[in-house]
C-alpha atoms as a PDB file:
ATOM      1  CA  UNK A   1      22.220  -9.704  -7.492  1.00  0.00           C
ATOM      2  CA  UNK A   2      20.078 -10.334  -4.404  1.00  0.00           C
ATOM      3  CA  UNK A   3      22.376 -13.024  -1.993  1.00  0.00           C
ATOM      4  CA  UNK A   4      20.874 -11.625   1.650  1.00  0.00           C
ATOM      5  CA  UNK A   5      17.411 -10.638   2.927  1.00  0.00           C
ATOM      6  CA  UNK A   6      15.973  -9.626   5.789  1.00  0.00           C
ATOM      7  CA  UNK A   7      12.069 -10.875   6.133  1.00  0.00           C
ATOM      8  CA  UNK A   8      10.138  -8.519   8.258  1.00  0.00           C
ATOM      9  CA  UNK A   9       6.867 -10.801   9.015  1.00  0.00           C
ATOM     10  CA  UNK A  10       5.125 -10.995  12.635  1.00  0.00           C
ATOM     11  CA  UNK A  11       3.622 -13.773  11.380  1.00  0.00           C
ATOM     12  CA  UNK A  12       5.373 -17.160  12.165  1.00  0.00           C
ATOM     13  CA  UNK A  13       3.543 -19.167   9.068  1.00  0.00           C
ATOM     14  CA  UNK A  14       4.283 -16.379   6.786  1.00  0.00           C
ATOM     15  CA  UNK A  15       7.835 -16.177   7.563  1.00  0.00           C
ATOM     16  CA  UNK A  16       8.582 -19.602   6.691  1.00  0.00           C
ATOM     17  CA  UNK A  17       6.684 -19.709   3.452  1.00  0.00           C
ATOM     18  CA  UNK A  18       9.053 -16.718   2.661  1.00  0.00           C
ATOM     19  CA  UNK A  19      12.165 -18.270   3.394  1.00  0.00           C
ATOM     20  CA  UNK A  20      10.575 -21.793   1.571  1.00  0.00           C
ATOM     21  CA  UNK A  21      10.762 -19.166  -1.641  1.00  0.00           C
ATOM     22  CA  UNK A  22      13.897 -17.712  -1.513  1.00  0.00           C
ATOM     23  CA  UNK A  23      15.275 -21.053  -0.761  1.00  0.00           C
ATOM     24  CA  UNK A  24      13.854 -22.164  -4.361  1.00  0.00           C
ATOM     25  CA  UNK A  25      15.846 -19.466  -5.771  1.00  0.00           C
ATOM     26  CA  UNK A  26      19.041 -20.479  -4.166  1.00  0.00           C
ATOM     27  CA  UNK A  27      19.125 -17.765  -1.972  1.00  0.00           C
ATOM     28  CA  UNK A  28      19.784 -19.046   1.226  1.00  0.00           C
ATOM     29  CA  UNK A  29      21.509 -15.793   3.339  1.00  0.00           C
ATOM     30  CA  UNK A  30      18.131 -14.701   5.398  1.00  0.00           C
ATOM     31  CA  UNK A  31      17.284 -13.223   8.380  1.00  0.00           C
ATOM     32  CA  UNK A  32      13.951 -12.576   9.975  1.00  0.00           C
ATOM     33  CA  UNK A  33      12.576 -10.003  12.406  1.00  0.00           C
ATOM     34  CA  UNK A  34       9.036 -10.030  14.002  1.00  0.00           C
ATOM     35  CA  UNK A  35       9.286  -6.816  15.125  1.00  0.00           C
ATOM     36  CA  UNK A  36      10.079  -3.347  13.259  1.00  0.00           C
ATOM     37  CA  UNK A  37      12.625  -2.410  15.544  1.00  0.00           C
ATOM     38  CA  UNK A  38      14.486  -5.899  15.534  1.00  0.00           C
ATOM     39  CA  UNK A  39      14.718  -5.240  11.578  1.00  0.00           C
ATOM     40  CA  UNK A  40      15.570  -1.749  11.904  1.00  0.00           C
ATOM     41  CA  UNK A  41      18.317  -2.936  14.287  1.00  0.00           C
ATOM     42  CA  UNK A  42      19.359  -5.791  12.147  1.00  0.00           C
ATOM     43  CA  UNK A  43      20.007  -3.464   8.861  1.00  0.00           C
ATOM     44  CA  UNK A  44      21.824  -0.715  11.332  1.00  0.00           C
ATOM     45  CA  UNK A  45      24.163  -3.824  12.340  1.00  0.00           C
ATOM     46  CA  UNK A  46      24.686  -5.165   9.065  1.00  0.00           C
ATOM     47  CA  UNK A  47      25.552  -1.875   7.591  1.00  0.00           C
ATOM     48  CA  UNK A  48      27.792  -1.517  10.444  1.00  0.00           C
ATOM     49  CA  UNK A  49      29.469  -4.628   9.830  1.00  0.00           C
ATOM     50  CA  UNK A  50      30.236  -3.718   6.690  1.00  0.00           C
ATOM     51  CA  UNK A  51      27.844  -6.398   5.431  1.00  0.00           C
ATOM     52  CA  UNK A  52      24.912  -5.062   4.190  1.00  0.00           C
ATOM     53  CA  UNK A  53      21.539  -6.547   3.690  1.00  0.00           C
ATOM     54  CA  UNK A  54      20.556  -6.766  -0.427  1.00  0.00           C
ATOM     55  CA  UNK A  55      16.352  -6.786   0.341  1.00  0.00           C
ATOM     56  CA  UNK A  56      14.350  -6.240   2.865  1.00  0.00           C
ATOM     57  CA  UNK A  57      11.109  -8.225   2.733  1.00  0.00           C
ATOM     58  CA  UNK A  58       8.718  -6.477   4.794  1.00  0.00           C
ATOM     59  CA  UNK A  59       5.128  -6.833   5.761  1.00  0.00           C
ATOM     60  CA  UNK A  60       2.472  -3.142   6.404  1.00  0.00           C
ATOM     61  CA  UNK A  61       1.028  -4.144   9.479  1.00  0.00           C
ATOM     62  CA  UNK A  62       2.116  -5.981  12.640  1.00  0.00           C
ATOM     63  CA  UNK A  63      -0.266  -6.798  15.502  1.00  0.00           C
ATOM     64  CA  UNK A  64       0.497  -5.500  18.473  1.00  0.00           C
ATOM     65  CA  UNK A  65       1.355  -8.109  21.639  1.00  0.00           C
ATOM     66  CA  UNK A  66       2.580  -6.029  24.618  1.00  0.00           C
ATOM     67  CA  UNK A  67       6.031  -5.359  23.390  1.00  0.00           C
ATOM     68  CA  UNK A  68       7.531  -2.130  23.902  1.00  0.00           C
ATOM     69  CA  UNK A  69       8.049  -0.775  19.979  1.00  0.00           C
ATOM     70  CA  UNK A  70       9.002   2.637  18.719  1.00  0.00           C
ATOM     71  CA  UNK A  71       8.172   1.668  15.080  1.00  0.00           C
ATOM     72  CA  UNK A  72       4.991  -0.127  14.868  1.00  0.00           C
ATOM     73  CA  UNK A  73       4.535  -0.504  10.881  1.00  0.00           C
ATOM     74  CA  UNK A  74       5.997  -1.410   7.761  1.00  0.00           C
ATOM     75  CA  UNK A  75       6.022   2.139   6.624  1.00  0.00           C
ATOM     76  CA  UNK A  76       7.330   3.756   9.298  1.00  0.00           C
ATOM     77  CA  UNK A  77      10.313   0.753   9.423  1.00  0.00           C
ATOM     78  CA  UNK A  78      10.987   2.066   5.428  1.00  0.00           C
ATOM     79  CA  UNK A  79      11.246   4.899   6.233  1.00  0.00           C
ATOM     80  CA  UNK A  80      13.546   4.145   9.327  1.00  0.00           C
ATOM     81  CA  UNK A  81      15.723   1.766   6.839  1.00  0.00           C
ATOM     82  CA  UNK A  82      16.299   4.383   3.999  1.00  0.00           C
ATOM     83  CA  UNK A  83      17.657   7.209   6.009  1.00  0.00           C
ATOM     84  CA  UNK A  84      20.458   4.100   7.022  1.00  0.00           C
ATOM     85  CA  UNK A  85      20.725   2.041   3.755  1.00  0.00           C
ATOM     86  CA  UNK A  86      19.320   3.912   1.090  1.00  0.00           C
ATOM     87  CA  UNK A  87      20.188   1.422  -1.439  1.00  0.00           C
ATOM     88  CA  UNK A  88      18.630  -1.445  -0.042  1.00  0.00           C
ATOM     89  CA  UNK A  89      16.084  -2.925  -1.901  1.00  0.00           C
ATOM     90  CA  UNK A  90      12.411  -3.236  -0.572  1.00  0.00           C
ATOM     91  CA  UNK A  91       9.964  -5.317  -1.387  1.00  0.00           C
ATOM     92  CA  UNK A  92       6.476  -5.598   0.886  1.00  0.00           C
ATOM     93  CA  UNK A  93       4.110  -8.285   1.668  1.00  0.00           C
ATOM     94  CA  UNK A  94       0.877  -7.891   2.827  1.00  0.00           C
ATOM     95  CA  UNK A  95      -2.795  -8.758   2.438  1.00  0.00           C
ATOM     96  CA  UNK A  96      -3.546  -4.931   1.536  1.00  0.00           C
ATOM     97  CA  UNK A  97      -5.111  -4.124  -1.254  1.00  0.00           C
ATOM     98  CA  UNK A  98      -6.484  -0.517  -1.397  1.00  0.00           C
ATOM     99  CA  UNK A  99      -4.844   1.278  -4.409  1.00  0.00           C
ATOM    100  CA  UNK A 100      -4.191   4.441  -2.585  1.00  0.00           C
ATOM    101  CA  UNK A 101      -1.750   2.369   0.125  1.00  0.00           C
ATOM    102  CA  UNK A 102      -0.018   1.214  -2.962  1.00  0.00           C
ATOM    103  CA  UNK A 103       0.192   4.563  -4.666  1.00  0.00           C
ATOM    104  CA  UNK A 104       1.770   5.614  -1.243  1.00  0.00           C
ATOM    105  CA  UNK A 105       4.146   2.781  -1.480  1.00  0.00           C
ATOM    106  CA  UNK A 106       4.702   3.336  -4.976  1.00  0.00           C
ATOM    107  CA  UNK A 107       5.343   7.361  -5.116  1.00  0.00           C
ATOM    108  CA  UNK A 108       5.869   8.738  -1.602  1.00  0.00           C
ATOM    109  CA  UNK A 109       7.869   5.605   0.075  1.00  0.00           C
ATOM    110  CA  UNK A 110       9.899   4.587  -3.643  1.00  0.00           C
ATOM    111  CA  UNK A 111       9.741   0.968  -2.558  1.00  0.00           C
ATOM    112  CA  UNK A 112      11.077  -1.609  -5.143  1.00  0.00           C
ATOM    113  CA  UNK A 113       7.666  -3.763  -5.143  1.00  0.00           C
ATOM    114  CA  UNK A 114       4.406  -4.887  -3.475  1.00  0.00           C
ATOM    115  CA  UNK A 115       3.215  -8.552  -3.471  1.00  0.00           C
ATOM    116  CA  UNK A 116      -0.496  -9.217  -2.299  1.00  0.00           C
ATOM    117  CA  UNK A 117      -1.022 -12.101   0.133  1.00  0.00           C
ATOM    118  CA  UNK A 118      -3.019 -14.270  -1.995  1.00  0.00           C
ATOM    119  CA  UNK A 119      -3.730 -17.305  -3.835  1.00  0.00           C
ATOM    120  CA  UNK A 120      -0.582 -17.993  -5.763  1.00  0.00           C
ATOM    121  CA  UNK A 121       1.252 -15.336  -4.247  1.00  0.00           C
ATOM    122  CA  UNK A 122       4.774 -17.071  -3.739  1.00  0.00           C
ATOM    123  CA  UNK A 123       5.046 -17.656  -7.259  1.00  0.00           C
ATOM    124  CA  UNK A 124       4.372 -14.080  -7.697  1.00  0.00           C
ATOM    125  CA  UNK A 125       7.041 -13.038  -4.937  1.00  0.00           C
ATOM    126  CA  UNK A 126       9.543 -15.429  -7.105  1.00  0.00           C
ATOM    127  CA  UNK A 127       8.847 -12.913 -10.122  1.00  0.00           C
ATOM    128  CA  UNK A 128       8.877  -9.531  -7.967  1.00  0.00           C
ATOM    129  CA  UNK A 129      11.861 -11.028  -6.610  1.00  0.00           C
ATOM    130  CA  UNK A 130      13.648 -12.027 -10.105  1.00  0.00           C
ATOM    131  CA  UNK A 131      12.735  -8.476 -11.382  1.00  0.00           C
ATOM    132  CA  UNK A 132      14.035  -6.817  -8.737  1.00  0.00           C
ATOM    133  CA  UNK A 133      17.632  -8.581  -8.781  1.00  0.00           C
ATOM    134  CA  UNK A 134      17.660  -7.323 -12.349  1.00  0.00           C
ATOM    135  CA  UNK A 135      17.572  -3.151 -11.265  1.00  0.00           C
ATOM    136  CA  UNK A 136      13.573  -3.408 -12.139  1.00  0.00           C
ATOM    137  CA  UNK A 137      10.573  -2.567  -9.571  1.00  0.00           C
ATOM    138  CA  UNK A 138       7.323  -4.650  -9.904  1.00  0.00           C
ATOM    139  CA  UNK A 139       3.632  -3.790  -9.146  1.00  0.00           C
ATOM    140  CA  UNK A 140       0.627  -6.191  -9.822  1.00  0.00           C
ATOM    141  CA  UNK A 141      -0.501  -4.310 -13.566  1.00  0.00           C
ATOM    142  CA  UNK A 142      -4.126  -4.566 -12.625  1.00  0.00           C
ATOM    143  CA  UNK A 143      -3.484  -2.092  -9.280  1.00  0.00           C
ATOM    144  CA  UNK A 144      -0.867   0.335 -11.303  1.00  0.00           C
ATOM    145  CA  UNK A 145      -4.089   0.785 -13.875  1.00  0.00           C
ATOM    146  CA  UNK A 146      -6.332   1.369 -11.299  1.00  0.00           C
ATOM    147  CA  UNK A 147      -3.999   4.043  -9.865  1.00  0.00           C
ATOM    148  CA  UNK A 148      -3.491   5.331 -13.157  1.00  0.00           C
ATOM    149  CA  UNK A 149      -7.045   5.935 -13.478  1.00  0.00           C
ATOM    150  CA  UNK A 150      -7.668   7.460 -10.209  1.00  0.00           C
ATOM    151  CA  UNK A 151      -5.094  10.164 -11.062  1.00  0.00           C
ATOM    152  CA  UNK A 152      -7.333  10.879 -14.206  1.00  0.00           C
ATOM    153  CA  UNK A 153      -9.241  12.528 -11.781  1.00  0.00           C
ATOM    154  CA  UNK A 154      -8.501  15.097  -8.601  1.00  0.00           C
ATOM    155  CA  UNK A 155     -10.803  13.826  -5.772  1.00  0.00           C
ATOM    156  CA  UNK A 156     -11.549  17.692  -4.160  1.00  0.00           C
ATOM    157  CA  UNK A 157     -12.679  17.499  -0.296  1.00  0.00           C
ATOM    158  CA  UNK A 158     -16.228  18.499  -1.891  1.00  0.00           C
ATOM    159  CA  UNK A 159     -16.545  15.541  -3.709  1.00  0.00           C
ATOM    160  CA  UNK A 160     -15.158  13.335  -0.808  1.00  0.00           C
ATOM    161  CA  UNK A 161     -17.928  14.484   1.155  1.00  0.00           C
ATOM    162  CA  UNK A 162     -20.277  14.284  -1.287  1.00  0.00           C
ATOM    163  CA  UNK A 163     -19.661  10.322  -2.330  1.00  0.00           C
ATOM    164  CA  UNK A 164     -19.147   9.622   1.513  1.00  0.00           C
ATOM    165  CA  UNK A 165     -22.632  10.527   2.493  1.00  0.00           C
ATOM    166  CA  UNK A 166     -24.035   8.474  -0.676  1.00  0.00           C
ATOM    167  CA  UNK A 167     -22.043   5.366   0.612  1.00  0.00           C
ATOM    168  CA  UNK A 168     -23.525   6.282   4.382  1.00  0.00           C
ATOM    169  CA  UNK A 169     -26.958   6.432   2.509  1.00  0.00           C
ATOM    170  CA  UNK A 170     -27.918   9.590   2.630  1.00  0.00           C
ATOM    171  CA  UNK A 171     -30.327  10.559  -0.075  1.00  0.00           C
ATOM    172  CA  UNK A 172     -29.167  12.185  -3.366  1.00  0.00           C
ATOM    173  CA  UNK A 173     -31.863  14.587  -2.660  1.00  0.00           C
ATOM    174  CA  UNK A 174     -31.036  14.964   1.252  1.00  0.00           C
ATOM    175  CA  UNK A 175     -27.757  16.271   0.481  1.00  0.00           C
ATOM    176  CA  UNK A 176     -28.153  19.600  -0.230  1.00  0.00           C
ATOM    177  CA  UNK A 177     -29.457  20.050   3.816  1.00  0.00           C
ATOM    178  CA  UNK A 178     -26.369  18.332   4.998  1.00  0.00           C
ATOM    179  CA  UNK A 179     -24.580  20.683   3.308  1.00  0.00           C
ATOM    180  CA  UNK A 180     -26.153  23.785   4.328  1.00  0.00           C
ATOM    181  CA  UNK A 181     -25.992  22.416   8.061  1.00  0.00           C
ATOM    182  CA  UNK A 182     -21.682  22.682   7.792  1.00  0.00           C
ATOM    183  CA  UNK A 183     -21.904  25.602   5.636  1.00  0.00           C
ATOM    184  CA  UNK A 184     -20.362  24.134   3.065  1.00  0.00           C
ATOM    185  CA  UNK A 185     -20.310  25.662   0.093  1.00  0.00           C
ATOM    186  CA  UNK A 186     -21.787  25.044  -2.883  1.00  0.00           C
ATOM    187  CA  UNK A 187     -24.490  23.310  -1.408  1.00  0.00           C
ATOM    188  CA  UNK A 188     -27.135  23.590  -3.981  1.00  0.00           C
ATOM    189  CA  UNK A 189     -29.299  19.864  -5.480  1.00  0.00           C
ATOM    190  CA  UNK A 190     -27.820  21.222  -8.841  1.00  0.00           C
ATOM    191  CA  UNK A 191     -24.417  21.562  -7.564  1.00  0.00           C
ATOM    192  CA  UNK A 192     -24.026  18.313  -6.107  1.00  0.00           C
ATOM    193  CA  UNK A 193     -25.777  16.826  -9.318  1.00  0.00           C
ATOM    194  CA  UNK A 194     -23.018  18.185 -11.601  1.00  0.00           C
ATOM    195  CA  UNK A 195     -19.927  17.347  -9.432  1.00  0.00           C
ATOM    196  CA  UNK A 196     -21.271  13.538  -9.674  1.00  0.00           C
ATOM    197  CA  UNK A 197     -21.853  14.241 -13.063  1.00  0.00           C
ATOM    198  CA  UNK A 198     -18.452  14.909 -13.598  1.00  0.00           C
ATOM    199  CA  UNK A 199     -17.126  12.440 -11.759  1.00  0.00           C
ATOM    200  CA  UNK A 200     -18.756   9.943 -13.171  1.00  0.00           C
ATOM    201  CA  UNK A 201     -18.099  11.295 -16.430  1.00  0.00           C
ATOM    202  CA  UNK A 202     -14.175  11.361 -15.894  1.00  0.00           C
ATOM    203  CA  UNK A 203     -14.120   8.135 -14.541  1.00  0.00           C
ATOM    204  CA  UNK A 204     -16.667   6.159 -16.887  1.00  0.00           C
ATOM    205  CA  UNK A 205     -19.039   5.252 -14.550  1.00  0.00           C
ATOM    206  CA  UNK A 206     -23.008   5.251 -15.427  1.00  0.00           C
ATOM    207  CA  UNK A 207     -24.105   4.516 -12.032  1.00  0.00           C
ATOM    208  CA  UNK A 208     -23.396   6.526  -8.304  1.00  0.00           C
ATOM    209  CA  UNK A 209     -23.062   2.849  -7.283  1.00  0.00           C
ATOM    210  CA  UNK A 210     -20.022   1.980  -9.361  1.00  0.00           C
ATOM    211  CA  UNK A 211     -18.615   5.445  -8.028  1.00  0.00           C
ATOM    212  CA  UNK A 212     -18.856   4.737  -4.314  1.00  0.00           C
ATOM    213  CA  UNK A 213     -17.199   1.001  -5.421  1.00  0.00           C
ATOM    214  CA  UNK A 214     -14.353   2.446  -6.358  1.00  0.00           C
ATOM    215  CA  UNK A 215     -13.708   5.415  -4.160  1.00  0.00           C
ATOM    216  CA  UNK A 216     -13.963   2.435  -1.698  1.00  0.00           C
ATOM    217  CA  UNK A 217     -11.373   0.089  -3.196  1.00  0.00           C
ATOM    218  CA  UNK A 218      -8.562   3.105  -3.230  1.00  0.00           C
ATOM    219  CA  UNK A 219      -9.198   3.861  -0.174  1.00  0.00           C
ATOM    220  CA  UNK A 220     -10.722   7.321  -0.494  1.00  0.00           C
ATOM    221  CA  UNK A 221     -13.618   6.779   1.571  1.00  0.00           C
END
């Protein structure tokens, strides 16, 4: 059962429009930081106090203002809140959107849920928030698919480089000298040919177009 939440959220607006929707599930025991090390101190006190928080609401990014901070992120704040409350429950916020953040979140940082900022998003946080009061994370299914289908594949430095200079526009042809300029190795047309070959191949793509696209959207370029 989720009765108190912290709402990490620089973001006046935001803030309220989180508090609006916990209020319309009759959860009224919040508590709001606009910095990470006001919610960091927050969760140390309430743990303290013997009255822990249940969720922690948190946002990725917070925009700097002057303010002295030793954590300047949501990541490095859930990171800073698990070592103290390792059961808490964490659900982020934000407006990104790159696939490979949310892997991050999803397998590295073993938060509870992610919510994109977006049209319809509060009744979307209502339904993270639901599933997560029942022992259940929740991910958007259209990002865990596309993470799903990047690990299909093993993006290799090589063919980071590679797709990188096609999205700069270098020349399919060109390549091959840029190569050879680093020494790196296999440098060969025919090389670089087969590795977007098989890239391609692996990921169902026809087009080096729909392969830059989409190293683009999870963040690998």
């Amino acid at each position: 059962m989720i009765t108190k939440v912290l709402i990490a959220e620089d973001h006046e607006s935001a803030n309220i429009s989180v508090q609006k929707t916990l209020e319309e599930l009759s959860i009224t025991n919040t508590s709001h930081a606009y910095y990470c090390d006001d919610a960091l101190n927050k969760v140390v006190n309430a743990v303290k106090a013997g009255d822990s928080f249940d969720l922690l609401i948190t946002d990725l990014y917070f925009e700097p203002d002057g303010t002295k901070q030793v954590i300047h992120s949501g990541t490095e704040l859930i990171t800073a809140v698990r070592a103290i409350q390792p059961d808490l429950k964490i659900l982020v916020f934000s407006a990104e959107n790159k696939p490979a953040t949310i892997d991050l979140l999803h397998r590295e940082l073993d938060v509870d849920g992610f919510v994109r900022k977006a049209r319809h998003d509060a009744k979307e946080l209502k339904q993270a928030i639901k599933e997560l009061a029942q022992h259940r994370r929740y991910f958007p299914r259209h990002i865990m698919q596309l993470i799903d289908k990047k690990n299909v594949y093993a993006f290799t430095d090589f063919d980071i480089t590679v797709i990188t200079l096609l999205a700069e526009g270098v020349l399919q042809k060109d390549i091959p000298s840029y190569l050879q300029n680093k020494g790196i190795k296999p440098s060969g047309l025919s090389s670089v040919e087969k590795k977007l070959n098989q890239m391609k191949e692996a990921l169902e793509f026809t087009k080096n177009e729909q392969l830059i696209a989409y190293c683009k959207d999870l963040g690998i370029i």
